[in-house]
Protein backbone atom coordinates (compact mmCIF):
# COMPACT_ATOMS: atom_id res chain seq x y z
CA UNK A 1 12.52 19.46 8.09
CA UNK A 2 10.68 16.02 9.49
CA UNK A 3 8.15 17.24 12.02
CA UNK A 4 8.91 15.51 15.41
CA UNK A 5 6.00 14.90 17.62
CA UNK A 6 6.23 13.28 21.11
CA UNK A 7 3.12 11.46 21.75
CA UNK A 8 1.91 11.76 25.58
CA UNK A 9 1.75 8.36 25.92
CA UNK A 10 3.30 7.74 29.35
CA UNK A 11 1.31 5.36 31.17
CA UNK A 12 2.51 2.52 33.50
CA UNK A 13 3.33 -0.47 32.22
CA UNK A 14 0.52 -2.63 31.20
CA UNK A 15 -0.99 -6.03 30.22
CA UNK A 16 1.91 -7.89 28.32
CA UNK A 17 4.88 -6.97 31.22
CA UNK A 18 7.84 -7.09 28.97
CA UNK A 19 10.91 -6.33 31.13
CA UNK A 20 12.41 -2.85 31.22
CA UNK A 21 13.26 -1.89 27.05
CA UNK A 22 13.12 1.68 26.61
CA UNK A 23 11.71 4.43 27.85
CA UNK A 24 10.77 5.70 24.30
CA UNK A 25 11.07 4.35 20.41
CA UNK A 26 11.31 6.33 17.52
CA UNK A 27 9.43 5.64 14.43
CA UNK A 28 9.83 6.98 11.07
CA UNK A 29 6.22 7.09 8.70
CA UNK A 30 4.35 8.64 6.30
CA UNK A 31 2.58 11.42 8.18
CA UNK A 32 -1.08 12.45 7.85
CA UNK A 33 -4.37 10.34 8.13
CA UNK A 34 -1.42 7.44 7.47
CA UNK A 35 0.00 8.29 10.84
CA UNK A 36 -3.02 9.51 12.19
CA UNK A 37 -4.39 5.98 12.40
CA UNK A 38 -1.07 4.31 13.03
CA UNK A 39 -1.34 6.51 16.54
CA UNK A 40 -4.73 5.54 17.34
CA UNK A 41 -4.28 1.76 16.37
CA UNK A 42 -0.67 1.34 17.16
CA UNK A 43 1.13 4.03 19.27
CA UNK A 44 -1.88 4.38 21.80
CA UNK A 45 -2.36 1.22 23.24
CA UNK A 46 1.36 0.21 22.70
CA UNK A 47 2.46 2.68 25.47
CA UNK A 48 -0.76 1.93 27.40
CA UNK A 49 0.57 -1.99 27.66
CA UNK A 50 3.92 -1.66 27.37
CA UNK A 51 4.94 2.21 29.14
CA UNK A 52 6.77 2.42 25.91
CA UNK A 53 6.27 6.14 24.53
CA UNK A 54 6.67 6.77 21.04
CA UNK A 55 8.13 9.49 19.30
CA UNK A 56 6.16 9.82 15.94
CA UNK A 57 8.41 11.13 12.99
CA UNK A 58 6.93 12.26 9.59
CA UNK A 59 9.42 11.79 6.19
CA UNK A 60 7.93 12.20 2.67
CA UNK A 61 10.02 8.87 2.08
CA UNK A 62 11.27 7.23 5.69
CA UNK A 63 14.02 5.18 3.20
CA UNK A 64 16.03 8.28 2.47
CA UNK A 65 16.54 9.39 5.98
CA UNK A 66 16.95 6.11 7.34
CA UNK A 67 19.75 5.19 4.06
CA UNK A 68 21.52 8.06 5.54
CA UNK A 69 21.50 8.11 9.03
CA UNK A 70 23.10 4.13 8.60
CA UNK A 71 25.45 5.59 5.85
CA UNK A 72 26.57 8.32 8.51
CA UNK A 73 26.69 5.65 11.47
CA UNK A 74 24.22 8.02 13.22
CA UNK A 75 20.77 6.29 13.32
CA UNK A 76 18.13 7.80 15.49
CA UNK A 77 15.31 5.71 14.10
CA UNK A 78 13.95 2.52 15.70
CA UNK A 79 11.47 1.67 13.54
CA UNK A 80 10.31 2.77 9.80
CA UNK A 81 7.81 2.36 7.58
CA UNK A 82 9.21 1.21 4.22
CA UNK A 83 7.67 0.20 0.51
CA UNK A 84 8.58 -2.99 0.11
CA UNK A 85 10.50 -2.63 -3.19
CA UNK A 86 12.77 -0.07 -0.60
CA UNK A 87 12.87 -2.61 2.24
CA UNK A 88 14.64 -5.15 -0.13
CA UNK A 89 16.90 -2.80 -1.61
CA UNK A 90 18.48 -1.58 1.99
CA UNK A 91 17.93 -5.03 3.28
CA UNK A 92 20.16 -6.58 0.60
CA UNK A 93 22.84 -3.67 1.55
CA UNK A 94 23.16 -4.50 4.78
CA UNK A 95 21.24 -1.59 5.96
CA UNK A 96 18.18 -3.17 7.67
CA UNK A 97 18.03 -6.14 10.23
CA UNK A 98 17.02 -9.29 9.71
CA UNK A 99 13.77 -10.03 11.52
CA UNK A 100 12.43 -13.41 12.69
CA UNK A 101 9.50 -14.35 11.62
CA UNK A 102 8.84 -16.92 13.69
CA UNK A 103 8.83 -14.62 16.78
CA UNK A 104 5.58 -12.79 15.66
CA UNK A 105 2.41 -13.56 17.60
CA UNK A 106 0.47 -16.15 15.44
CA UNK A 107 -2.62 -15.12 13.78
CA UNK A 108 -6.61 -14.92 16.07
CA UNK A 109 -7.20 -18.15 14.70
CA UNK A 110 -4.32 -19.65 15.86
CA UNK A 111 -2.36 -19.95 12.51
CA UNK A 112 1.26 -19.62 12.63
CA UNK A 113 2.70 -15.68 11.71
CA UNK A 114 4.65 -17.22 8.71
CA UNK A 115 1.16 -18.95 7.71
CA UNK A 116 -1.33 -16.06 8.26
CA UNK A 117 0.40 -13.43 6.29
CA UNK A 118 -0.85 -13.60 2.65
CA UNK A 119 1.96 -15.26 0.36
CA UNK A 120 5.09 -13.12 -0.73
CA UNK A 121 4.21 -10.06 1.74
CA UNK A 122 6.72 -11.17 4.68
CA UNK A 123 10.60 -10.83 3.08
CA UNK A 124 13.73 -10.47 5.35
CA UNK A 125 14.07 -7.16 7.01
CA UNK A 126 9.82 -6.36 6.68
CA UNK A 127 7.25 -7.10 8.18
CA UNK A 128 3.91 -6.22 6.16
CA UNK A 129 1.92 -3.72 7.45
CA UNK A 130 -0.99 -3.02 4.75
CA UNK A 131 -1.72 -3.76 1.47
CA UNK A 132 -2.74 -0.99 -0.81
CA UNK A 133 -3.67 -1.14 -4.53
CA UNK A 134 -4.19 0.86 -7.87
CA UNK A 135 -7.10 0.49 -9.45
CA UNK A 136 -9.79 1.93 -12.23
CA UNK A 137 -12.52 4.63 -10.31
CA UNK A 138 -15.36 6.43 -11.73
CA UNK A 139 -17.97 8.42 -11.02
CA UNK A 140 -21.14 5.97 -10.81
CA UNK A 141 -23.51 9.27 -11.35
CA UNK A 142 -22.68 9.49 -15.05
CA UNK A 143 -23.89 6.32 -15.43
CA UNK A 144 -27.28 4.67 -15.88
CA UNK A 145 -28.14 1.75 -13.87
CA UNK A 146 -26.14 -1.40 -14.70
CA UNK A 147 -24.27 0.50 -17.38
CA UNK A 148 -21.22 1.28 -15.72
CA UNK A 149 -17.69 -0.07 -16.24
CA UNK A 150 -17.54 -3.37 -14.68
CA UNK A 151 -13.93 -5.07 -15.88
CA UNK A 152 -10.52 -3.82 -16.61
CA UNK A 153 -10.92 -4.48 -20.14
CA UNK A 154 -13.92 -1.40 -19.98
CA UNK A 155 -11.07 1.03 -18.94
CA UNK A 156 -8.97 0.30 -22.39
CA UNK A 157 -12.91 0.03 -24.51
CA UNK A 158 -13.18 3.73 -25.77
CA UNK A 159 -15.71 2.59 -28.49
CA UNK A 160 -18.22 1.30 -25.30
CA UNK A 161 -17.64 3.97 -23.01
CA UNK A 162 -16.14 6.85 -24.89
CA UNK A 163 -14.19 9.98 -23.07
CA UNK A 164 -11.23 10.54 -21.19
CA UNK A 165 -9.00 8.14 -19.53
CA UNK A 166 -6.70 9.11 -16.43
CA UNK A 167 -3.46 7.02 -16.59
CA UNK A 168 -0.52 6.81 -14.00
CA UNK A 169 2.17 8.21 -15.29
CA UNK A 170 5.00 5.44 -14.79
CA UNK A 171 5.19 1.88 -17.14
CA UNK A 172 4.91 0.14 -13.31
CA UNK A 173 0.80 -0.72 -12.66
CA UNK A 174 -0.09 0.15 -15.87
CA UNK A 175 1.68 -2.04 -18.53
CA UNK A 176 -0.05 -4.98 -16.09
CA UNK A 177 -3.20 -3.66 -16.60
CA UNK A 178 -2.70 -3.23 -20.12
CA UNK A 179 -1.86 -6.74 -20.43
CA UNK A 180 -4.96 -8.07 -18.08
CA UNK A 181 -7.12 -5.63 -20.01
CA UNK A 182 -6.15 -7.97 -23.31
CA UNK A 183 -6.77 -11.36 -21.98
CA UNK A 184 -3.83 -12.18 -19.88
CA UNK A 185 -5.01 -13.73 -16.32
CA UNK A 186 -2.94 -11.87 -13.45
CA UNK A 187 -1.54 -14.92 -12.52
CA UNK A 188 0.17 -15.44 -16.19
CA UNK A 189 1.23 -11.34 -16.18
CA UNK A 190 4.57 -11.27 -15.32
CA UNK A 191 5.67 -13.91 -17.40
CA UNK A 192 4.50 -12.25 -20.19
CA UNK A 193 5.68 -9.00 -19.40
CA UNK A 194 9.43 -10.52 -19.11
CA UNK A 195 9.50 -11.65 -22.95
CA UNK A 196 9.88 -8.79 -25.49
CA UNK A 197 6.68 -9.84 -27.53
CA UNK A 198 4.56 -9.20 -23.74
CA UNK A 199 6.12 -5.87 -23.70
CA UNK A 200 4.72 -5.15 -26.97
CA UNK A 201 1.21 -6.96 -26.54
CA UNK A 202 1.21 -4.56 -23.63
CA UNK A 203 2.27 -1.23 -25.28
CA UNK A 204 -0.15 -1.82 -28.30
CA UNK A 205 -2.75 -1.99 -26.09
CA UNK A 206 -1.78 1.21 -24.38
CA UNK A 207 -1.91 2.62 -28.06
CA UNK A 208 -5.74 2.07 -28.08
CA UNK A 209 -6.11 4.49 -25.53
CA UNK A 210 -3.13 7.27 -25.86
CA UNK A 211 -5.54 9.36 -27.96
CA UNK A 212 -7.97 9.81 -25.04
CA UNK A 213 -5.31 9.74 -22.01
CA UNK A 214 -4.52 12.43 -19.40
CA UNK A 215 -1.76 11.43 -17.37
CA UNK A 216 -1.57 12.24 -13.69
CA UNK A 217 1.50 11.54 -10.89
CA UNK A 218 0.16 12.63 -7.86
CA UNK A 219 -2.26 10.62 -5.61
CA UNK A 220 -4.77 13.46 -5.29
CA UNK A 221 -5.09 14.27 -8.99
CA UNK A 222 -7.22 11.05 -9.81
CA UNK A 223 -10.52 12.02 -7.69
CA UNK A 224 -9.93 15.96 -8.90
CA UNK A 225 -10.03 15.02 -12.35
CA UNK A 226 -13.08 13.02 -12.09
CA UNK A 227 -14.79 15.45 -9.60
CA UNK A 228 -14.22 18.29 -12.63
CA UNK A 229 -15.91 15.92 -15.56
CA UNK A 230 -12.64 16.09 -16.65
CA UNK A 231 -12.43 12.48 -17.36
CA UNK A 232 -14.86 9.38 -17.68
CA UNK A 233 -12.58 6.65 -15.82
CA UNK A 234 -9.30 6.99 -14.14
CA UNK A 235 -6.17 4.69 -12.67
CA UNK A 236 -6.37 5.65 -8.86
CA UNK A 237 -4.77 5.16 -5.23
CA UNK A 238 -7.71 3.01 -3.83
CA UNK A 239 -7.46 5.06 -0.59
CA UNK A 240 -7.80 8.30 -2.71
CA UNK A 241 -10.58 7.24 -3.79
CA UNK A 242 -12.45 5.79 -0.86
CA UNK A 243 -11.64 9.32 1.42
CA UNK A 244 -13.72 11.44 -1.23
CA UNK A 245 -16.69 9.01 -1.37
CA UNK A 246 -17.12 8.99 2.23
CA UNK A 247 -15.33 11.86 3.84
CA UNK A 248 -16.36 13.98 0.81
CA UNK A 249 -19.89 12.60 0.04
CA UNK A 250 -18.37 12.00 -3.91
CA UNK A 251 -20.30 9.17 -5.57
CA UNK A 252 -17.18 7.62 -6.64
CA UNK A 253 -16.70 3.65 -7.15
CA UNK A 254 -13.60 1.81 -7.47
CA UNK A 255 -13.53 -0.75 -9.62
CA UNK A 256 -11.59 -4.01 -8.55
CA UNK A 257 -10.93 -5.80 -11.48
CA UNK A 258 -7.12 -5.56 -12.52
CA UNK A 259 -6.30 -4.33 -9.58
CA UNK A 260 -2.57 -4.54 -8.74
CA UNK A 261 -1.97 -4.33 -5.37
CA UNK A 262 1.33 -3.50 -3.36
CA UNK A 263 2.54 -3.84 0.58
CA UNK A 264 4.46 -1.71 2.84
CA UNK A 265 5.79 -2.54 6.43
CA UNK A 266 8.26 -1.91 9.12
CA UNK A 267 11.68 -2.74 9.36
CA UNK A 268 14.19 -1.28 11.80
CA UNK A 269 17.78 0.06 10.62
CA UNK A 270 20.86 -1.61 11.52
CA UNK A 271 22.49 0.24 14.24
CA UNK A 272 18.61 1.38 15.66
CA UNK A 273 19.27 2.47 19.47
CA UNK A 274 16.24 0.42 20.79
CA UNK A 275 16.00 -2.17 18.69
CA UNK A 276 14.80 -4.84 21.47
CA UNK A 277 11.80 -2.54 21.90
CA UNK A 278 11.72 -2.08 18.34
CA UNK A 279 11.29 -5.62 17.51
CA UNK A 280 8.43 -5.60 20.92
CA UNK A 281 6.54 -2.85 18.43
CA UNK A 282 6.47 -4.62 15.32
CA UNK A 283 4.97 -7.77 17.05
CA UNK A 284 2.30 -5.75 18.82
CA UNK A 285 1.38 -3.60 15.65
CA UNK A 286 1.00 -6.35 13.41
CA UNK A 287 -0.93 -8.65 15.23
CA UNK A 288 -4.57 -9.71 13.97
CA UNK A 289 -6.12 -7.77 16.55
CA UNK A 290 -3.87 -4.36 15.99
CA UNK A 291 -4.01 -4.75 11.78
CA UNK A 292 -7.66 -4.99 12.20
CA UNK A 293 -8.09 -1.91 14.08
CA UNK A 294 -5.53 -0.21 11.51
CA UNK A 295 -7.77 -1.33 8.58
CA UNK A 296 -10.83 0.50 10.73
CA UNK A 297 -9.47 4.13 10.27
CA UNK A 298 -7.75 3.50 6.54
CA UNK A 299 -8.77 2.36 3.82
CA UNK A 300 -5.81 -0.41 3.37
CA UNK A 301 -6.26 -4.27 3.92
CA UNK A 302 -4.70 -6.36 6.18
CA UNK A 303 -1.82 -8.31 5.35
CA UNK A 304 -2.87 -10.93 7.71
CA UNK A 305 -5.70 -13.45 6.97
CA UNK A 306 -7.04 -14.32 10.35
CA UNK A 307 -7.24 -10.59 10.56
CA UNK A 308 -9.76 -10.12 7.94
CA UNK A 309 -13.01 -11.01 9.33
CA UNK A 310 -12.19 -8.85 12.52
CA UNK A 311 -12.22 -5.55 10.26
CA UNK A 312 -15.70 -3.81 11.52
CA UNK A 313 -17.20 -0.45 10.49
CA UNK A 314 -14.92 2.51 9.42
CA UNK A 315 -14.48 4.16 12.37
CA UNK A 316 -17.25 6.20 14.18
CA UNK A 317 -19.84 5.06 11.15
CA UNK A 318 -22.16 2.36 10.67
CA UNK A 319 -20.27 1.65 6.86
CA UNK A 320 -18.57 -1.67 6.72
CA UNK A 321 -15.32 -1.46 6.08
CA UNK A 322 -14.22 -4.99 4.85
CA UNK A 323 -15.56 -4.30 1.15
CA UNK A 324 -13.65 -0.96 0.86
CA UNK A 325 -10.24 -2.59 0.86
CA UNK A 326 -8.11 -4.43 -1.82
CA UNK A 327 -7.96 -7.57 0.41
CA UNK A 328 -11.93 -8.32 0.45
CA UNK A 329 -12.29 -11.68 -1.10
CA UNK A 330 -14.53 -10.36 -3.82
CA UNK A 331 -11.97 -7.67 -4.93
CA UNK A 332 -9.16 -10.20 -5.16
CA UNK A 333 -10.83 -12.06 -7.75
CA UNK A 334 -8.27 -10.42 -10.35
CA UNK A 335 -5.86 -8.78 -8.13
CA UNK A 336 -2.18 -8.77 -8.91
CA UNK A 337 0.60 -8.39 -6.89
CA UNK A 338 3.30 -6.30 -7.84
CA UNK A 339 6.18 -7.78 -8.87
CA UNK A 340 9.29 -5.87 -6.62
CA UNK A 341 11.57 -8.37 -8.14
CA UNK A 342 10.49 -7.89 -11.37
CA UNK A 343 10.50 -3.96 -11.08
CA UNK A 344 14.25 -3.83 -10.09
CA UNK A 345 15.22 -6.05 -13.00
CA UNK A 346 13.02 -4.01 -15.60
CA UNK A 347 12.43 -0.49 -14.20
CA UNK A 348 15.45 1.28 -16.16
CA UNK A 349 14.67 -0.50 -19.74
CA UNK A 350 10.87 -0.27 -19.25
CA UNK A 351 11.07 3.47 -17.85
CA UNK A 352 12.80 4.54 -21.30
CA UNK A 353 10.41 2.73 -23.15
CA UNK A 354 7.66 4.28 -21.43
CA UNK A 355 9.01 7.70 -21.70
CA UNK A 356 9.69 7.40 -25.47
CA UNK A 357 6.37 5.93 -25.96
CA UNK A 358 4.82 8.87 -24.04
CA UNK A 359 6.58 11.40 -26.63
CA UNK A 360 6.11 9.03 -29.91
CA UNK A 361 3.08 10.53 -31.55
């Protein structure tokens, strides 16, 4: 059952005096420290300006529900929180509206909304919320100074740093780091990928480290398994990563090189009750100002580039936050971005290859 929680947020209406919408939205997310921050960024001050209340709703996956309640012509939801590979199936069903761009608030510096988000992240029904990536982590104590792993080409190099790899379980993220790993520039992946001699350039170099691989599926198996010794390097969730070095103390470091970064965002469902105030939301939460303060209590970048240099401190610390997501300049350097087009083409064949490959010994 989705836990429903109405957030107190009742206050009179406030600074941006939009005419009478709704007396409350519902929106559909993640749950935990995801929605946790989304209430003290988003839901908050929203209600504080607007006297919009918000009724917070927690789904392992907010596409399922929200597939359904449009299928049953019952839709409760207002807003949701959708990957974007899910935003673009549903959206080319029918099942999402269309949203405007050019009626979000242009970026702090002035740069217009369709400008300021980074290239590829705004698509029909979405609007980008935060960008997170998969990338290589390790634990920086079990190596000496200036000897640690430094490219993604050190993750497939078990003759220069022997010992146990963790490795995603799924072909997605990881035949693109297989192929940066043997030369191919991110920019250059996907092309490759999309010919049958890529896909084999990119399984052989998987080969060089199947011997030494443990494979993992769930987001909090990557720290565990380097927290036990268990392995030398692993594939990670970058936010994974970043809560057990600083909520946890672990002297983990994620390593940004081959990085393939992804984007999720909010849509609202055809048939959504409020959608007026809906669409009111999704302007105010994706703002500069707002998706900097998001980017302040999780470790996910901004989707917006005017909101970048506003990211301060995690919140209630004195560490910077800007070099702890996948959007910092210097971690972009070799950053992909996934390929949702590609992935719908290609998951089916490349799944079945990956799963045979996985039992081949």
């Amino acid at each position: 059952m989705n836990k429903k929680t109405l957030l107190a947020l009742t206050t009179a209406l406030g600074g941006l005096a939009l005419p009478a919408l709704a007396e409350d939205i519902t929106i559909m997310s993640w749950g935990g420290s995801y929605a946790a921050a989304e209430t003290e960024a988003y839901y908050k001050p929203f209600t504080e300006e607007t006297g919009i209340g918000v009724v917070s709703v927690d789904a392992d996956n907010p596409a399922t529900p929200v597939k359904a309640q449009v299928d049953a012509g019952n839709v409760t939801t207002d807003v949701a929180l959708f990957l974007i590979s899910d935003a673009m199936r549903l959206c080319d069903e029918g099942q999402l509206m269309p949203i405007d761009a050019s009626l979000l608030p242009d970026g702090a510096d002035g740069t217009p909304a369709e400008e300021d988000f980074l290239e590829g992240t705004l698509s029909e029904c979405m609007v980008p919320n935060d960008i997170y990536a998969t990338a290589v982590a390790y634990d920086a104590s079990q190596f000496a100074e200036g000897a640690a792993p430094s490219s993604i080409a050190d993750f497939f190099d078990t003759e220069k740093f022997p010992g146990k790899r963790g490795v995603l379980k799924s072909p997605k993220v990881v035949l693109e780091m297989a192929l940066m790993a043997d030369g191919v520039p991110a920019s250059e992946v996907y092309d490759v990928l999309d010919t049958d001699e890529g896909v084999d350039r990119a399984f052989a170099k998987l080969d060089t480290i199947k011997g030494d691989a443990i494979y993992w599926e769930a987001g909090a198996q990557p720290p565990q398994l380097l927290a036990d010794g268990e392995v030398v390097m692993t594939m990670s969730y970058n936010g994974r990563i970043f809560n057990a070095a600083v909520n946890e103390g672990k002297p983990f470091e994620v390593l940004w090189d081959g990085q393939v970064y992804e984007w999720e965002g909010y849509v609202i469902p055809e048939g959504a009750p409020n959608a007026e105030a809906a669409m009111e939301y999704i302007k105010y939460a994706t703002s500069s100002e707002r998706s900097a303060k998001f980017s302040e209590r999780i470790s996910y970048g901004t989707p917006r580039k005017s909101a970048a240099p506003l990211v301060g401190n995690v919140f209630g610390t004195d560490i910077p936050m800007a070099p702890n997501l996948p959007t910092y300049p210097e971690n972009m350097t070799n950053a992909l971005a996934s390929s949702a087009e590609f992935w719908v083409d290609r998951e089916t064949e490349l799944g079945e290859r990956f799963n045979a490959w996985l039992l081949a010994n």
